[in-house]
N, C-alpha and C. Protein backbone atom coordinates (compact mmCIF):
# COMPACT_ATOMS: atom_id res chain seq x y z
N UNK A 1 75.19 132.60 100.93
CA UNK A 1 75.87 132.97 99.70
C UNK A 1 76.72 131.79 99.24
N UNK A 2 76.69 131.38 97.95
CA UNK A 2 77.31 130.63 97.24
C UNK A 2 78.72 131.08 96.93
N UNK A 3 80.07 130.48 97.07
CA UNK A 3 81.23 130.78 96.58
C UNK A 3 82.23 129.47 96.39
N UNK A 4 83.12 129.69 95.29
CA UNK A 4 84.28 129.07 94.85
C UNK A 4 85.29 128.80 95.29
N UNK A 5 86.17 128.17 96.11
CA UNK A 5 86.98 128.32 97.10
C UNK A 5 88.35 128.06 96.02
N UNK A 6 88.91 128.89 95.91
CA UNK A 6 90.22 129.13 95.44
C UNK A 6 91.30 128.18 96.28
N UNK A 7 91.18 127.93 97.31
CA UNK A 7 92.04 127.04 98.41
C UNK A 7 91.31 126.55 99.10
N UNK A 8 92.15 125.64 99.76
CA UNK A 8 91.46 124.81 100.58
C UNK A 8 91.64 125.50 102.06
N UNK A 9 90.41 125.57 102.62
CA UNK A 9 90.05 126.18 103.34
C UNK A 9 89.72 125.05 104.89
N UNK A 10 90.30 124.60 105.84
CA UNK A 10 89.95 123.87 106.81
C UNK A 10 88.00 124.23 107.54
N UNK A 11 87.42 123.16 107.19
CA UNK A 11 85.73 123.03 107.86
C UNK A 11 85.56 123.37 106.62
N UNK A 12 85.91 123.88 105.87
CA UNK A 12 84.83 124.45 104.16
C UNK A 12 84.90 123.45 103.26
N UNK A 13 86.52 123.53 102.36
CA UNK A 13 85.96 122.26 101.39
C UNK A 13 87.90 122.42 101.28
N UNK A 14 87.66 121.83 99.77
CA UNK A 14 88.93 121.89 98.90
C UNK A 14 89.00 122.97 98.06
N UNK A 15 90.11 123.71 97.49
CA UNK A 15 89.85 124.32 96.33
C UNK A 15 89.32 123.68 94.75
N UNK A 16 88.10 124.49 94.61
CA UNK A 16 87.17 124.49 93.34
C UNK A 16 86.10 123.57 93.73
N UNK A 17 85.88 123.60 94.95
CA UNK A 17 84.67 123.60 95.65
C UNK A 17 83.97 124.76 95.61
N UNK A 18 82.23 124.45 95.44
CA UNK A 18 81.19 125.01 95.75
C UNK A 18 80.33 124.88 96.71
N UNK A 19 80.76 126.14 97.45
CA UNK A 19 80.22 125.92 99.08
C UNK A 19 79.35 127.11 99.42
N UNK A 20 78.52 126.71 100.43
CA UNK A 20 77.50 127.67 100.86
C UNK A 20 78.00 128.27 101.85
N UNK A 21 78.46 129.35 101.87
CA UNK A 21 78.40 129.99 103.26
C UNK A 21 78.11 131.12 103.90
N UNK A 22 77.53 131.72 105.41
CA UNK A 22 76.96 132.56 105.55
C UNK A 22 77.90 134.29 104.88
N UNK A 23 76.58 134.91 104.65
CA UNK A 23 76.83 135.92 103.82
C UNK A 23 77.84 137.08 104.20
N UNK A 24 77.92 137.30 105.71
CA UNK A 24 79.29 138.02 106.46
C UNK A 24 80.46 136.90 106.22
N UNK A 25 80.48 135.85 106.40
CA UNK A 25 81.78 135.15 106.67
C UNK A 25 82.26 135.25 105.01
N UNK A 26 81.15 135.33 104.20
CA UNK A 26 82.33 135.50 102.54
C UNK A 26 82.76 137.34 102.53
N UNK A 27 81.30 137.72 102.85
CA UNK A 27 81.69 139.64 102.60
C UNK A 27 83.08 139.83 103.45
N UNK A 28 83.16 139.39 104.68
CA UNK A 28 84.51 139.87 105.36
C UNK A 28 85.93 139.32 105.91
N UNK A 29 85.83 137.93 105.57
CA UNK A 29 86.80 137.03 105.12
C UNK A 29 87.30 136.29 103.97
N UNK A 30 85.98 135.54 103.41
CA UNK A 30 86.69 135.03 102.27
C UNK A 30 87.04 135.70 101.06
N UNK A 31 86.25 136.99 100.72
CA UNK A 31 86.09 137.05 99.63
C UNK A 31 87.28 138.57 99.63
N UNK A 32 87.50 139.33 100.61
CA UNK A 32 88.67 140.50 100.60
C UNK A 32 89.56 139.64 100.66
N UNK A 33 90.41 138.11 101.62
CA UNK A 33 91.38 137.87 101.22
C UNK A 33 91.89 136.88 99.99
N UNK A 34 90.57 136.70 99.30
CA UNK A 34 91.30 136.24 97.72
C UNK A 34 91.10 134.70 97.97
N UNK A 35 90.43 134.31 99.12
CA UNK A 35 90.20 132.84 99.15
C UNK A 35 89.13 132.04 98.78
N UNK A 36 88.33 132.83 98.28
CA UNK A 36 87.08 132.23 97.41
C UNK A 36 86.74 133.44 96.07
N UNK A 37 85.77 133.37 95.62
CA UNK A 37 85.09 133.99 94.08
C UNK A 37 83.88 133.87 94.54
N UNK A 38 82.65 134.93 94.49
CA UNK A 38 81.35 134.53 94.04
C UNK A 38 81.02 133.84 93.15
N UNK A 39 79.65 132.82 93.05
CA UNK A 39 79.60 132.27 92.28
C UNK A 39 78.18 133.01 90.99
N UNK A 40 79.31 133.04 90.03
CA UNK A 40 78.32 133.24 88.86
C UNK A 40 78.61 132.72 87.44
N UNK A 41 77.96 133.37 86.43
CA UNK A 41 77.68 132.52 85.07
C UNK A 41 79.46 132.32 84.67
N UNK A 42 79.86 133.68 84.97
CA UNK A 42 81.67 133.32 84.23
C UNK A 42 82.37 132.11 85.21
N UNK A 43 82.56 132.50 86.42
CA UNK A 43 82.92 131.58 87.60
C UNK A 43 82.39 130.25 86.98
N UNK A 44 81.12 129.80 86.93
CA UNK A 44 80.65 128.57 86.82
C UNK A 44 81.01 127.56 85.79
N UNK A 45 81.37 128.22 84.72
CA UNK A 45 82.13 128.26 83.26
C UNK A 45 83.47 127.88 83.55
N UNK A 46 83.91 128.78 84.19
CA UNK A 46 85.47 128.20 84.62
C UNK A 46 85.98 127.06 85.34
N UNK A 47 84.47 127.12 86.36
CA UNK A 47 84.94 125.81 86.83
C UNK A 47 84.48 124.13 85.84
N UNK A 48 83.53 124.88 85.18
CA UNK A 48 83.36 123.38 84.14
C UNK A 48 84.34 123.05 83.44
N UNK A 49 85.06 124.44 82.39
CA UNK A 49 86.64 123.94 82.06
C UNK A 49 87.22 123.60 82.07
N UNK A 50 87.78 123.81 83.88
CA UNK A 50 88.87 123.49 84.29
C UNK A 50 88.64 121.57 84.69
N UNK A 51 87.24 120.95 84.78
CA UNK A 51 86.59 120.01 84.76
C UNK A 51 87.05 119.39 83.93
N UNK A 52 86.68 119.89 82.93
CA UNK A 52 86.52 118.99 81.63
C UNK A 52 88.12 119.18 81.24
N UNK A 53 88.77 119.68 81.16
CA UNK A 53 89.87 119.93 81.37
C UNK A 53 91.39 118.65 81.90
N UNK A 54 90.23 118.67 83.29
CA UNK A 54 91.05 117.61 84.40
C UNK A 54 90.51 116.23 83.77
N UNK A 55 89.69 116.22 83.10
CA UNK A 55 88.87 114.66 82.70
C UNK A 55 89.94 114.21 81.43
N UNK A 56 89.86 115.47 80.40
CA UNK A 56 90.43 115.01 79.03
C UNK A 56 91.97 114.25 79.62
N UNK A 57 93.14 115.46 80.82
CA UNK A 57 94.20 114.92 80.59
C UNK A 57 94.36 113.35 81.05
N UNK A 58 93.40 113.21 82.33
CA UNK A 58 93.24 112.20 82.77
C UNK A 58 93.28 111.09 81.30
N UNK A 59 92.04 111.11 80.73
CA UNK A 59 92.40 109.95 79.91
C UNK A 59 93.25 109.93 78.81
N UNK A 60 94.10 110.89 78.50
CA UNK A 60 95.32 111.26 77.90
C UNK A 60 96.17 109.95 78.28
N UNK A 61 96.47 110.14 79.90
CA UNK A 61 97.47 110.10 80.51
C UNK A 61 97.13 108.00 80.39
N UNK A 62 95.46 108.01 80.71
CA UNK A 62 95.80 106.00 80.35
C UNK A 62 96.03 105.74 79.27
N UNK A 63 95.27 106.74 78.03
CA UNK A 63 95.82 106.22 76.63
C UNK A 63 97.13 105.98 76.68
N UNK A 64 98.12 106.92 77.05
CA UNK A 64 99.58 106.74 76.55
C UNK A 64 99.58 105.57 77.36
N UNK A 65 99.45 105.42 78.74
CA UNK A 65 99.70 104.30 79.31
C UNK A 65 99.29 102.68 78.88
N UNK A 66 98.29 102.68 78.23
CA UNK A 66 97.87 101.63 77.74
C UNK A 66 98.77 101.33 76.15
N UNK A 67 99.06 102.70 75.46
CA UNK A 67 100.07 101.84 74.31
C UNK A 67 101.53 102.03 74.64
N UNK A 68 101.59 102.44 75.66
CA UNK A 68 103.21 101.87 76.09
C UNK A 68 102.66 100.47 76.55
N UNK A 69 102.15 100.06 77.85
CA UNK A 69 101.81 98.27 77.71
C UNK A 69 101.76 97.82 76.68
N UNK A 70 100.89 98.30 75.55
CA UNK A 70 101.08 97.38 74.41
C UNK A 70 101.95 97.27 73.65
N UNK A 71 103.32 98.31 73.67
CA UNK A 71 104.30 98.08 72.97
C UNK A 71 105.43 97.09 74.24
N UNK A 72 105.42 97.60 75.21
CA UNK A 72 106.57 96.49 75.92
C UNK A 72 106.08 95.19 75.94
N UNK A 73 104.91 94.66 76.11
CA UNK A 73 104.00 93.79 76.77
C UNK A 73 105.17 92.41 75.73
N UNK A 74 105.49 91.80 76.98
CA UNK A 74 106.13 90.51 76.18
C UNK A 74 107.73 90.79 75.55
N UNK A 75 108.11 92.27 75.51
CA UNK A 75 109.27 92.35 75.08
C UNK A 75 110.32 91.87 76.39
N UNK A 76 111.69 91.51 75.07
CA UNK A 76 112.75 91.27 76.15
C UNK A 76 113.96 92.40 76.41
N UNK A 77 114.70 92.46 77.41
CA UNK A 77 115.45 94.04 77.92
C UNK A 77 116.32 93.06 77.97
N UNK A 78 117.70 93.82 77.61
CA UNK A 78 119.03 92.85 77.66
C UNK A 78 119.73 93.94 78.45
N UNK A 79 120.67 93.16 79.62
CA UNK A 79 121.16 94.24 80.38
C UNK A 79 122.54 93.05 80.52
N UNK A 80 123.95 93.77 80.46
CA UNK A 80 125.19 93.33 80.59
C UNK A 80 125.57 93.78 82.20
N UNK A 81 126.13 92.84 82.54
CA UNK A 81 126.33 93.08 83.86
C UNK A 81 127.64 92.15 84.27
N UNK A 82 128.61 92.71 84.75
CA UNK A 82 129.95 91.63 85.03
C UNK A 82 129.69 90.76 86.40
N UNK A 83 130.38 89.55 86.09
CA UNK A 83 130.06 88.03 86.92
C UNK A 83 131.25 87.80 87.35
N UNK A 84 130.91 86.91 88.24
CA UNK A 84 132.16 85.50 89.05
C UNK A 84 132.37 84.66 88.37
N UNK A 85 132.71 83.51 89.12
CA UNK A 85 132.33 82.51 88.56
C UNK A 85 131.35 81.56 88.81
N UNK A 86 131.25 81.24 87.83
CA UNK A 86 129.75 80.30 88.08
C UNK A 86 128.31 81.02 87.69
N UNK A 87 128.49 82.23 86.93
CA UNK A 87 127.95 83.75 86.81
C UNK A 87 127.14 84.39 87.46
N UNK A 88 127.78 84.11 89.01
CA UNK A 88 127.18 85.19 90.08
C UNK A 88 127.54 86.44 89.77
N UNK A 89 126.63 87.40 89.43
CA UNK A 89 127.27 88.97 89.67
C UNK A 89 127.73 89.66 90.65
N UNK A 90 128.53 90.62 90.55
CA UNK A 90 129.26 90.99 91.66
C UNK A 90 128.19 92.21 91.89
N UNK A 91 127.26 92.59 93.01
CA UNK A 91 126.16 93.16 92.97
C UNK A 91 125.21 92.50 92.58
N UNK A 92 124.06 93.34 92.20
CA UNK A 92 122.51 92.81 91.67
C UNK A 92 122.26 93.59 90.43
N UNK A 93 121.55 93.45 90.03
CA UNK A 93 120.62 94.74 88.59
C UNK A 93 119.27 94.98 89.46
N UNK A 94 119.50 96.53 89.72
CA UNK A 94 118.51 97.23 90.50
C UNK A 94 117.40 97.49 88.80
N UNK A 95 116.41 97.79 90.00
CA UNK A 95 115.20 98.84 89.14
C UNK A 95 115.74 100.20 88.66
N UNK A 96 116.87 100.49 89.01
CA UNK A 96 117.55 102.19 88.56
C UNK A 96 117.86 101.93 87.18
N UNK A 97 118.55 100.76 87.19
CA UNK A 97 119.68 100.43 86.19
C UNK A 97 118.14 99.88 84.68
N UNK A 98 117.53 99.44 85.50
CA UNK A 98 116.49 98.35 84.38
C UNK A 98 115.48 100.16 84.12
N UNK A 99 115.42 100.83 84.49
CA UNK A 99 114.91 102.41 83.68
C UNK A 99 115.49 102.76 82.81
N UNK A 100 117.05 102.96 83.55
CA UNK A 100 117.65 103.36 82.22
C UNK A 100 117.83 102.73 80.92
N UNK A 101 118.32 101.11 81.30
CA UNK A 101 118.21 100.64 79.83
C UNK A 101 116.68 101.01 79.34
N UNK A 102 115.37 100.73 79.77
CA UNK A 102 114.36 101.20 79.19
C UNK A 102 114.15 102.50 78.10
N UNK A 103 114.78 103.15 78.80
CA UNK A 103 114.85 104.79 78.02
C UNK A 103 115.62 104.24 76.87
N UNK A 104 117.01 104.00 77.25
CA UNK A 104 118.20 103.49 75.89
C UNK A 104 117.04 103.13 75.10
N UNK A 105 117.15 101.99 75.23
CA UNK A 105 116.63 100.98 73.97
C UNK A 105 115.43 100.71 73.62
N UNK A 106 114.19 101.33 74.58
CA UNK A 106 112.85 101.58 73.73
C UNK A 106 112.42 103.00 73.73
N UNK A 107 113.75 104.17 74.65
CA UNK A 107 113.07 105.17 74.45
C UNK A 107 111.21 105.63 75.25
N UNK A 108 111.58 104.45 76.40
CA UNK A 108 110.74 104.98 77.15
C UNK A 108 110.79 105.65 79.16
N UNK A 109 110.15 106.45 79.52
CA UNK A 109 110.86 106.90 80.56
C UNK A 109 110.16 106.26 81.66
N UNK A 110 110.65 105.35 82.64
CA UNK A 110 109.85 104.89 83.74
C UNK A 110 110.67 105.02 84.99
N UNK A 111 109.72 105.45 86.15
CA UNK A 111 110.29 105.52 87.42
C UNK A 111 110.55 104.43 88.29
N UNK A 112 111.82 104.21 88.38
CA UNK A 112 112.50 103.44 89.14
C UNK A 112 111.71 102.63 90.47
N UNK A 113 110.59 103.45 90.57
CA UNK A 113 110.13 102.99 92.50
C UNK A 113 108.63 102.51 91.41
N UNK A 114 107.96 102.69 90.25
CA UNK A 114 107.51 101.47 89.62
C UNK A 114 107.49 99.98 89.11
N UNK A 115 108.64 99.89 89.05
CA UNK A 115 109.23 99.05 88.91
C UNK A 115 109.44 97.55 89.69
N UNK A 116 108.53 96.87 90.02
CA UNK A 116 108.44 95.57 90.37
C UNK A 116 109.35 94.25 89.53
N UNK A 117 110.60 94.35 90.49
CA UNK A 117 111.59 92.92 90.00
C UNK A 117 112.26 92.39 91.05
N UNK A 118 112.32 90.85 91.12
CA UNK A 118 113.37 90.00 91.96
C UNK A 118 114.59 90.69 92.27
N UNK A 119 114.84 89.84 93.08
CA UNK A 119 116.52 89.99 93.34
C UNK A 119 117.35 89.35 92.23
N UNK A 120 118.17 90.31 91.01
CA UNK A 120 118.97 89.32 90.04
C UNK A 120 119.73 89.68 90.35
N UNK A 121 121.01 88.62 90.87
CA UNK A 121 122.28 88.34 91.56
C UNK A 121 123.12 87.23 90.69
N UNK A 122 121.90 86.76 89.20
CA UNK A 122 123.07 85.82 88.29
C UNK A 122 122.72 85.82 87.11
N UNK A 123 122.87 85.80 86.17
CA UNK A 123 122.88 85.63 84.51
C UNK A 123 121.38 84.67 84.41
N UNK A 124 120.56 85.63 83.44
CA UNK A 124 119.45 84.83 83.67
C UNK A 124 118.49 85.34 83.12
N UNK A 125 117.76 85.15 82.48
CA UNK A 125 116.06 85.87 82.22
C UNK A 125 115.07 85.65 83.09
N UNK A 126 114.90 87.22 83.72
CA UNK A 126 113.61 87.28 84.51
C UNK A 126 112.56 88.17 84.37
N UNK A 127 110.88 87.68 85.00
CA UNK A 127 110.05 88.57 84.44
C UNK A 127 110.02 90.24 85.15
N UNK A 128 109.69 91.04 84.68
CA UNK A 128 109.32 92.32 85.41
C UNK A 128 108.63 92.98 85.04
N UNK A 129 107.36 93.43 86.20
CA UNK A 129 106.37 94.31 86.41
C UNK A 129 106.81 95.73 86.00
N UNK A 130 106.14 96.40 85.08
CA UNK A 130 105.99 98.28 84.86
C UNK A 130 104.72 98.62 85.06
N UNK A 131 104.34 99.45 86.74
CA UNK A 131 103.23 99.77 86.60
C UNK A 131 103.16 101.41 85.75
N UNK A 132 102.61 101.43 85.24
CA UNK A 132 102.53 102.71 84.03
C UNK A 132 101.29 103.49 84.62
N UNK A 133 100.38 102.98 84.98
CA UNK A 133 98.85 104.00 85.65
C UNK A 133 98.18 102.87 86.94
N UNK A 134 97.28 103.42 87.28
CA UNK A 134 96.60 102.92 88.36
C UNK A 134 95.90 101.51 87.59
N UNK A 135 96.15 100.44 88.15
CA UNK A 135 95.68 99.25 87.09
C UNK A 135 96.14 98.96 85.85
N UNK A 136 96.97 99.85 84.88
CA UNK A 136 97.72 99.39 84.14
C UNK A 136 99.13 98.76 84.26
N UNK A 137 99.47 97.85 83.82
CA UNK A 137 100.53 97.30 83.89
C UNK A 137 100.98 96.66 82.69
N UNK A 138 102.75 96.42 82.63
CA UNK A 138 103.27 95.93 81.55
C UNK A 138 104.65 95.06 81.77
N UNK A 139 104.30 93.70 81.20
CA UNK A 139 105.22 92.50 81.91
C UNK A 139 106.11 92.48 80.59
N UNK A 140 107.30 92.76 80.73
CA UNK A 140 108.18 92.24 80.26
C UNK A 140 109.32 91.18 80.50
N UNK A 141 110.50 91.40 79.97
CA UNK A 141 111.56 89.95 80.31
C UNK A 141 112.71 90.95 80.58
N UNK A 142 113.64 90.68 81.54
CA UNK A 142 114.89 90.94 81.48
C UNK A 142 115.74 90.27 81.47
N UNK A 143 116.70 90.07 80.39
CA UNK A 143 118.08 89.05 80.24
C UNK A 143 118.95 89.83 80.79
N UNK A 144 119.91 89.25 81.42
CA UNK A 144 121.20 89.51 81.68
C UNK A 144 122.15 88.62 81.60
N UNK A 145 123.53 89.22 80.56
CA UNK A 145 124.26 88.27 80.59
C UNK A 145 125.65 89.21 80.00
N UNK A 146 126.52 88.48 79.87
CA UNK A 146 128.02 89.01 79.98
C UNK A 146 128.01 90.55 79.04
């Protein structure tokens, strides 16, 4: 018997897997406790949906990612930060701090542990990595200064 596995099931599959299995083990396990579906014309439907579904957001999700790269790509981020002398900062400018100005001033939201940058410990323009999707990326500049 053919069935849909609602969960992931250890030796069977993942959930929204289509798996074969013998015809007692679905009649008196899988299928009374709610862990699989027979498979038929509605079932089969649902799972193409939910398919096509998972495909569209997917490339949703690089579009946006690809025109956020193309709007930062090359821009510069100005971040104020207080100095010594000689304009060592007292601290560094983390990746926390370089999100938030992001949001401020282009109004975009990026996670902090994306965020590929040096150690800046002095007044200075440096480059930094935004990975936005798997293979997308977006290099901008960060200034810092008084």
């Amino acid at each position: 018997m053919q069935v849909i596995l609602k969960q992931d099931v250890k030796g069977l599959g993942k959930a929204g897997d289509m798996v074969k299995v013998q015809d007692g083990h679905a009649r008196n396990f899988l299928l009374p406790r709610g862990i699989a579906a027979p498979v038929t014309a509605q079932t089969m439907a649902e799972m193409k949906n939910r398919e096509a579904a998972n495909r569209h957001k997917i490339e949703v999700e690089i579009q946006t990612a690809r025109d956020v790269a193309a709007q930062l790509e090359g821009k510069t981020l100005k971040l104020s930060a207080k100095a010594g002398q000689g304009g060592k900062l007292f601290g560094s400018v983390t990746s926390k701090e370089i999100a938030a100005e992001l949001e401020t001033q282009f109004g975009i939201k990026a996670d902090k542990r994306k965020i590929t940058v040096e150690d800046i410990k002095q007044y200075g323009t440096y480059a930094v990595e935004l990975r936005l999707y798997n293979g997308i990326l977006a290099k901008l500049f960060v200034m810092v200064g008084e």
